[in-house]
Protein backbone atom coordinates (compact mmCIF):
# COMPACT_ATOMS: atom_id res chain seq x y z
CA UNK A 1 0.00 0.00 0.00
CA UNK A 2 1.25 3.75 -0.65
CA UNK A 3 -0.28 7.18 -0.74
CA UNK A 4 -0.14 9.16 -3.55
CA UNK A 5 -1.13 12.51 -3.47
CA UNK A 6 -3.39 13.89 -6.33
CA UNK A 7 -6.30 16.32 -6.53
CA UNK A 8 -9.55 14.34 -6.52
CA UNK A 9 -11.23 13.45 -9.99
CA UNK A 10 -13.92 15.00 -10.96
CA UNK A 11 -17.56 13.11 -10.03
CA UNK A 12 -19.00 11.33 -13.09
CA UNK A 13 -22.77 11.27 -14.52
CA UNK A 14 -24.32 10.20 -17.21
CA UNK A 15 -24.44 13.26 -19.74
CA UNK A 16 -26.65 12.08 -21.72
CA UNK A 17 -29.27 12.06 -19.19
CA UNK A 18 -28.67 15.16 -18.31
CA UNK A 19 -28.69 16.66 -21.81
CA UNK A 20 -32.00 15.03 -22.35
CA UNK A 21 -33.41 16.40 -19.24
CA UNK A 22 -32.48 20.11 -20.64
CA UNK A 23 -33.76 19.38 -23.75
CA UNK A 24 -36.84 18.54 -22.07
CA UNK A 25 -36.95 21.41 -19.97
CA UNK A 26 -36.56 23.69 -23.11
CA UNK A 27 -40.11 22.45 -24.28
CA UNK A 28 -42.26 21.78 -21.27
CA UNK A 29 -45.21 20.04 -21.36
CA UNK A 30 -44.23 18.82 -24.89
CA UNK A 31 -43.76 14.88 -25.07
CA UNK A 32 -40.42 13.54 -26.45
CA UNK A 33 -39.50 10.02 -26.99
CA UNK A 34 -36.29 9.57 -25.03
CA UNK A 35 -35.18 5.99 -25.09
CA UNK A 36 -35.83 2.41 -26.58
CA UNK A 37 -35.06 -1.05 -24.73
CA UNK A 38 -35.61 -4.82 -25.22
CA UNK A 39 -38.68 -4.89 -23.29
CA UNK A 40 -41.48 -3.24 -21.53
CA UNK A 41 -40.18 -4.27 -17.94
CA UNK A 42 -36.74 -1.97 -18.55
CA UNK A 43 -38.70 0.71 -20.08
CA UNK A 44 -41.25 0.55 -17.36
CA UNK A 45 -37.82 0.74 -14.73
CA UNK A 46 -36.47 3.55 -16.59
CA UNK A 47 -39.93 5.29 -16.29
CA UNK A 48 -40.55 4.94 -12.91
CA UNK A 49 -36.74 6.13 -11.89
CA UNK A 50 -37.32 9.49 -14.37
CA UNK A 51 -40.55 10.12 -12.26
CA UNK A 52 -39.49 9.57 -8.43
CA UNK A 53 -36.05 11.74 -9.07
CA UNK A 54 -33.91 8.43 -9.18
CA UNK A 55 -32.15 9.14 -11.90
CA UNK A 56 -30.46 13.03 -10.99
CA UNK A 57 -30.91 14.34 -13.86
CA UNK A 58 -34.39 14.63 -13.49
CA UNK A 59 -35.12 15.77 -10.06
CA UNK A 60 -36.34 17.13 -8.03
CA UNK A 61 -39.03 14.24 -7.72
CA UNK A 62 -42.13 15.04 -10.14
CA UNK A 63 -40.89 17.60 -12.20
CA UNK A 64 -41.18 15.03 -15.06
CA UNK A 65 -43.62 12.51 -16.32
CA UNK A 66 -42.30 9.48 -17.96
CA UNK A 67 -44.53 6.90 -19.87
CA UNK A 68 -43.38 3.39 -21.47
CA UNK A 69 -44.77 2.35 -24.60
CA UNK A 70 -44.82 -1.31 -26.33
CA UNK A 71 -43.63 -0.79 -30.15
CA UNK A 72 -45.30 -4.36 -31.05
CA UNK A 73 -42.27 -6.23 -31.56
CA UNK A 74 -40.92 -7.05 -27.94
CA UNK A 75 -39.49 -3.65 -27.77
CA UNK A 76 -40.63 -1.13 -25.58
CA UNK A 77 -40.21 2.92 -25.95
CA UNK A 78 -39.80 5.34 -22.86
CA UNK A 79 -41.16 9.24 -23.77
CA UNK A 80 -41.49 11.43 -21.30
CA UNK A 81 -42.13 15.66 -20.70
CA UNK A 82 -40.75 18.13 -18.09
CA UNK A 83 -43.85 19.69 -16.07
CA UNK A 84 -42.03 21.09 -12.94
CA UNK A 85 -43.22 24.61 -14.21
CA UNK A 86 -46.52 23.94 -15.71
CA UNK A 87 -49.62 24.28 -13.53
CA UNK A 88 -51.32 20.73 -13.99
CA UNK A 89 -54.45 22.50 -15.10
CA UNK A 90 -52.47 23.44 -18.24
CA UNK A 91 -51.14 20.38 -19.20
CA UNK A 92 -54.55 18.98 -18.95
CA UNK A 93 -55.38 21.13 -21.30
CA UNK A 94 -52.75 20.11 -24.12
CA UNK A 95 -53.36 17.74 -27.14
């Protein structure tokens, strides 16, 4: 064992989540498919993770609404829309 003195690295985090997240943000209320996986039970995961603030990215908890979707084939899609500033009555209101 030895010590080796070096300035900490920097913490890492999944960029692309957090890229989609502003992206999101940038249009709220506005659906966007975000991701695809091999089958509803990951995309349903990935959903639930995006709405309880799990995944950092998109907290705090609530701010967005995620929603899988089965693409027929065994596949599953995940879309989701920020709503953190939207009063609910509003989004309601949307097509």
């Amino acid at each position: 064992m030895h010590a080796r003195f070096e300035s900490l690295p920097a913490p890492t985090r999944s960029q692309e989540a957090y890229d989609t997240a502003m992206a999101l943000r940038e249009r709220p209320g506005q659906w966007a498919h975000i991701d695809s996986h091999p089958n509803l039970n990951r995309a349903t995961n990935q959903g639930h993770r995006i709405r309880t603030g799990k995944i950092a990215a998109f907290r705090p908890a609530g701010a967005f609404e995620a929603q899988p979707r089965s693409a027929g084939d065994g596949t599953a899609d995940v879309y989701a829309r920020y709503v953190g500033s939207l009063a609910k009555q509003e989004l309601e209101d949307r097509p």
